[in-house]
Protein backbone atom coordinates (compact mmCIF):
# COMPACT_ATOMS: atom_id res chain seq x y z
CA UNK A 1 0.00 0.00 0.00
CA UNK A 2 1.12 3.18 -1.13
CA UNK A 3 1.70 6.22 1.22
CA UNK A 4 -0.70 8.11 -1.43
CA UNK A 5 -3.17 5.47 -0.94
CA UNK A 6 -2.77 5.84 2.94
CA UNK A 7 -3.10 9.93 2.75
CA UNK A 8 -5.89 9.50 0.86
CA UNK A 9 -8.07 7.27 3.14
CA UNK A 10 -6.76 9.26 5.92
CA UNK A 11 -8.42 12.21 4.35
CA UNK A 12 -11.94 10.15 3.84
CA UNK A 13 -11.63 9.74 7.55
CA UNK A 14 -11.08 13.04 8.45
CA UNK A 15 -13.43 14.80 6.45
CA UNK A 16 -16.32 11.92 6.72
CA UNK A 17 -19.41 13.80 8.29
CA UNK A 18 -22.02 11.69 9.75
CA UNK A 19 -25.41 12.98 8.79
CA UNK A 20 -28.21 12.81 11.56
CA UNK A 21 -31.67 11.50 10.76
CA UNK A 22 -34.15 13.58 9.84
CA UNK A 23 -37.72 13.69 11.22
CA UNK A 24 -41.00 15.84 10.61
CA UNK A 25 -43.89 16.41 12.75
CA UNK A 26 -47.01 17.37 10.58
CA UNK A 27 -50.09 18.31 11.79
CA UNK A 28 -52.16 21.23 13.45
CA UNK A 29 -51.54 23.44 16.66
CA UNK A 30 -50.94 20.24 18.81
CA UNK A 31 -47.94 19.89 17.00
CA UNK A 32 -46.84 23.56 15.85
CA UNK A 33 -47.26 24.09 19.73
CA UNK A 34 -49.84 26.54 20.52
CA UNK A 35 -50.95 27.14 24.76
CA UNK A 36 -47.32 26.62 25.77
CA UNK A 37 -45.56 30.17 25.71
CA UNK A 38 -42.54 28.77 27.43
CA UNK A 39 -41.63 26.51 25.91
CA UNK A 40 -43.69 26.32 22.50
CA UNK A 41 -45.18 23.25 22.68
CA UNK A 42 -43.85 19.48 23.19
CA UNK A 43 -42.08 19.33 19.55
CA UNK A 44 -40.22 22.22 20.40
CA UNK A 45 -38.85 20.84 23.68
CA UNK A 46 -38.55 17.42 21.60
CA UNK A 47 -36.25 19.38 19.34
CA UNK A 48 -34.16 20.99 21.39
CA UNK A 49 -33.60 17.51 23.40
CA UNK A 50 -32.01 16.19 20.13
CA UNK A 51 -30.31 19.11 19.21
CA UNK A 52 -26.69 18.28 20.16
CA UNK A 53 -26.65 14.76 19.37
CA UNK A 54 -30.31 13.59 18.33
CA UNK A 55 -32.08 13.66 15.09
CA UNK A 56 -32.65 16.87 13.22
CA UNK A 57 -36.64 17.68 13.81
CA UNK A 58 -38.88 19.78 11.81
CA UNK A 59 -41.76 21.37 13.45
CA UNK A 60 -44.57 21.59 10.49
CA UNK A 61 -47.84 22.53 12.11
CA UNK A 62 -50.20 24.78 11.15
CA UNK A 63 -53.50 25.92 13.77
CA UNK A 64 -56.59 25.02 11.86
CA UNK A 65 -55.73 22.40 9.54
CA UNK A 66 -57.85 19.42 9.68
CA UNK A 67 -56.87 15.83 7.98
CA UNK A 68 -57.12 16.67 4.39
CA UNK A 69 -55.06 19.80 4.68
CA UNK A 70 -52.17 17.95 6.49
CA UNK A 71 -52.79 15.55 3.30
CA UNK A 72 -52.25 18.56 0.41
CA UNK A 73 -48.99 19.68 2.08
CA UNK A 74 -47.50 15.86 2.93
CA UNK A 75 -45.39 15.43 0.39
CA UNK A 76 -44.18 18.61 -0.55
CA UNK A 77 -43.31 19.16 3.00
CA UNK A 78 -41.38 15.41 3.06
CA UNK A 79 -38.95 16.77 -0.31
CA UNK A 80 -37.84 19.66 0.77
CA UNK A 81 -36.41 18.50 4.11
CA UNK A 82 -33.62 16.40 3.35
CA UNK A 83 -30.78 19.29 4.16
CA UNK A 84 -28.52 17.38 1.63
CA UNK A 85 -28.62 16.32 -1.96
CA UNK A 86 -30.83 13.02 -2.38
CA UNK A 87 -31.50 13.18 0.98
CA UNK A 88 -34.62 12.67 2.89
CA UNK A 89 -36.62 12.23 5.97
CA UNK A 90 -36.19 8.92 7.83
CA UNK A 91 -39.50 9.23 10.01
CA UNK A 92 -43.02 11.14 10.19
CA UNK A 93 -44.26 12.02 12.89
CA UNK A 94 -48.16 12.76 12.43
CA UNK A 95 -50.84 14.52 14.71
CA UNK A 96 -54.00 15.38 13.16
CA UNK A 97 -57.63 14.39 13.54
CA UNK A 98 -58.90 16.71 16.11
CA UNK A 99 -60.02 19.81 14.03
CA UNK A 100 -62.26 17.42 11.97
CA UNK A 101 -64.02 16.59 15.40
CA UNK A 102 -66.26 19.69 16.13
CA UNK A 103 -69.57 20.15 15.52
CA UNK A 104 -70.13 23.10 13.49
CA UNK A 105 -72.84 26.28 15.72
CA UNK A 106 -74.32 24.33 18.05
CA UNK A 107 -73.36 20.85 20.79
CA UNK A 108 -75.62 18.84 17.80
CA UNK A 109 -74.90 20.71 14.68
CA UNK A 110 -73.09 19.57 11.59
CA UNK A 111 -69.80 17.76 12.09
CA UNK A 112 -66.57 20.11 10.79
CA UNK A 113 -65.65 16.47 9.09
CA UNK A 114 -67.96 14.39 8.78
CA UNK A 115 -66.50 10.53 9.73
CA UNK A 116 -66.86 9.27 6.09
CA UNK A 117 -64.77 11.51 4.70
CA UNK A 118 -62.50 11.39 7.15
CA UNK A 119 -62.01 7.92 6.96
CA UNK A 120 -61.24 8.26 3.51
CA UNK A 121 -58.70 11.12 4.58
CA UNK A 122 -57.02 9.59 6.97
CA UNK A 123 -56.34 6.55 5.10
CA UNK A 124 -54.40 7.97 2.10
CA UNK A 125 -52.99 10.56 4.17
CA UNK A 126 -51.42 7.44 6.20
CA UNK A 127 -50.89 5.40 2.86
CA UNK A 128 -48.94 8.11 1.27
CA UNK A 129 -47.08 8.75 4.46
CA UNK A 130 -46.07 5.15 4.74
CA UNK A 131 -44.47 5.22 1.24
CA UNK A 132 -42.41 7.93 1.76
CA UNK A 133 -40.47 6.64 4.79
CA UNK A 134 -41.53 5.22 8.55
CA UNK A 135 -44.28 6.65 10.41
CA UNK A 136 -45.97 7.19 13.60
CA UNK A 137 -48.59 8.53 15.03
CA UNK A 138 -49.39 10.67 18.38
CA UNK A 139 -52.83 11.34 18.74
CA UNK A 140 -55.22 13.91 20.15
CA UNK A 141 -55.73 14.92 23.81
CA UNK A 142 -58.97 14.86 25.39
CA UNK A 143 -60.65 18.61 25.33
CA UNK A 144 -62.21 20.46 28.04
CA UNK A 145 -66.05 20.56 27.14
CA UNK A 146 -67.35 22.48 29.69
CA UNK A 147 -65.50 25.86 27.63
CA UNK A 148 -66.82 24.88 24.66
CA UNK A 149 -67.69 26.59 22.16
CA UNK A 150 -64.26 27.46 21.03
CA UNK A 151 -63.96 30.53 18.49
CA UNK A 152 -67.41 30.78 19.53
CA UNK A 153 -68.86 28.47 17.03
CA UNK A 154 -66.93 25.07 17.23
CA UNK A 155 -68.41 22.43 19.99
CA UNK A 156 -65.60 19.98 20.54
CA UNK A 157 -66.74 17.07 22.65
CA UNK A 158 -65.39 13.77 24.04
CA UNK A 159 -68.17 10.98 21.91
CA UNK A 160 -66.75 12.12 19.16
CA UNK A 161 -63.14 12.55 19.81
CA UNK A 162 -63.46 8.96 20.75
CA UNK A 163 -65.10 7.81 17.10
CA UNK A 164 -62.64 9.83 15.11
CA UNK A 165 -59.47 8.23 17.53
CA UNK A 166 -60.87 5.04 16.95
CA UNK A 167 -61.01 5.42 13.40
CA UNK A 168 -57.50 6.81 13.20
CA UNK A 169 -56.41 3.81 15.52
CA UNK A 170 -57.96 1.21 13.58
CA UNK A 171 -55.94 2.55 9.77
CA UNK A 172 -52.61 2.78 12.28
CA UNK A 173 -53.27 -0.56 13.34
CA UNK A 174 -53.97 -1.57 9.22
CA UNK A 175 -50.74 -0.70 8.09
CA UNK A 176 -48.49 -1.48 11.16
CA UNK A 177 -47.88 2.50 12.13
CA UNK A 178 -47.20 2.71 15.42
CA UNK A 179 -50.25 5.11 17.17
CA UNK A 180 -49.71 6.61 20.86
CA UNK A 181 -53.28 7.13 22.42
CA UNK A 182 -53.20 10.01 24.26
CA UNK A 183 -57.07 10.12 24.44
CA UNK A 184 -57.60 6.92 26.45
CA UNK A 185 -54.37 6.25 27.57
CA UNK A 186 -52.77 9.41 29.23
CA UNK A 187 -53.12 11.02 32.89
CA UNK A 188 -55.30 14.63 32.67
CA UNK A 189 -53.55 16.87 30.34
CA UNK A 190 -53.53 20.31 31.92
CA UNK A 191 -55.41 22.99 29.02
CA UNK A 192 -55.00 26.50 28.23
CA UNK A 193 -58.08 28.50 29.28
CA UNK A 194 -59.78 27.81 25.93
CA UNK A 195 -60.47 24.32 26.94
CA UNK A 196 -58.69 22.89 23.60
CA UNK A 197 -54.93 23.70 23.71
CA UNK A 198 -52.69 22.10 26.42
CA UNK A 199 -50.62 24.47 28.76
CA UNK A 200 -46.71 24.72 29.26
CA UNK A 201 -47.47 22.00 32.04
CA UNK A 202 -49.73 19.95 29.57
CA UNK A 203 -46.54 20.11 26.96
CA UNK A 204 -44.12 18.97 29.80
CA UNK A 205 -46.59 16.01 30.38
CA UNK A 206 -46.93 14.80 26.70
CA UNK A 207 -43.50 15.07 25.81
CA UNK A 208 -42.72 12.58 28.58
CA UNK A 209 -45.19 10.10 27.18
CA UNK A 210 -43.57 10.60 23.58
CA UNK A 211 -40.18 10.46 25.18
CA UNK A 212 -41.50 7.21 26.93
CA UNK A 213 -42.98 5.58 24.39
CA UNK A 214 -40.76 2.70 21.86
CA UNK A 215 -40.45 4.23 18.75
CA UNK A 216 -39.05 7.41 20.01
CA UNK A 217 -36.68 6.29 22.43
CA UNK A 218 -35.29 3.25 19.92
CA UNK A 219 -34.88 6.29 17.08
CA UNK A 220 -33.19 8.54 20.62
CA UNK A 221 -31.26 5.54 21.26
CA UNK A 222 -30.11 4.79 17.70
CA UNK A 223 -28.81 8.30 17.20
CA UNK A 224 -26.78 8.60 20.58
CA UNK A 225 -24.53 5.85 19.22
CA UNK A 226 -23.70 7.54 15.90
């Protein structure tokens, strides 16, 4: 072996950069963050957690968007995060569902979504997700009813949080995508005054569960080695 040859591969290991994984979070204000001024929000503490030596996270939600909007901006979202040439997102991380809930003037009126549609919503939006690269799924957090309406006109309510989880459970469960119930399964989570939105303290208590919960820590885990 040359000393050439050894400079060179002396070089390759000195300049090799090892490239964390990449992860989005899609979804609506649950994810973008919205009721925790502290710290904004649980993805936002999740974030800065990985920031030295974790995976590179991208917060990407937007207040108001319901199933079929997180849908239209999927995959455009998914290309453009890659930070380097031909690269892209390892996992998605969705949380969605809960602006389709409400029913629309009134506690009986017309569903926002009605569970048909969003059936058929969050289906592909989980079938196109899955073909792009792993995903999971946190869902929604039980509301406060008794502050209801919210924006005045929106009656969220917990029979039909529980349909549209279900439903959202059930296509999870389909295609093998891992789905943290956080409507059942989770101690009280502490809300903003508007009944909807957790607090900084309802954040803190989510994030633990996510933190807590297999897929995240193995994908922690895996990075801390690199």
């Amino acid at each position: 072996m040359t000393i050439a040859t050894n400079l060179h591969r002396s070089r390759e290991t000195k300049f090799k950069v090892t490239v964390p994984a990449k992860v989005i979070a899609l979804g609506d204000s649950f994810i973008y963050g919205y009721g925790d001024n502290l710290g904004g929000g649980w993805v936002e503490r999740l974030k800065r957690q990985w920031m030295n030596d974790g995976p590179v996270l991208y917060n990407l939600g937007v207040r108001g968007d319901r199933t079929k909007d997180a849908l239209l901006r999927l995959e455009q979202e998914y290309s453009v995060r890659g930070e380097l040439r031909n690269q892209f997102p390892e996992l998605i991380i969705l949380s969605v569902g809960l602006n389709d809930t409400p029913r629309l003037g009134k506690p009986n009126g017309k569903p926002y979504t009605n569970q048909e549609d969003f059936q058929k919503h969050i289906q592909t939006l989980l079938e196109v997700a899955s073909r792009l690269c792993q995903v999971v799924f946190v869902g929604m957090v039980p509301v406060d009813e008794s502050k209801m309406p919210f924006a005045g006109c929106l009656y969220y309510n917990h029979l039909d949080q529980s349909i549209y989880s279900e439903i959202t459970k059930q296509a999870c469960r389909e295609r093998d995508i891992p789905y943290l119930d956080l409507f059942r399964n989770s101690p009280t989570i502490e809300l903003s005054n508007d009944g909807l939105h957790p607090n900084p303290a309802g954040h803190i208590k989510i994030l633990e569960q996510v933190c807590n919960w297999g897929p995240i820590k193995q994908l922690s885990s895996q990075s801390a080695k690199l």
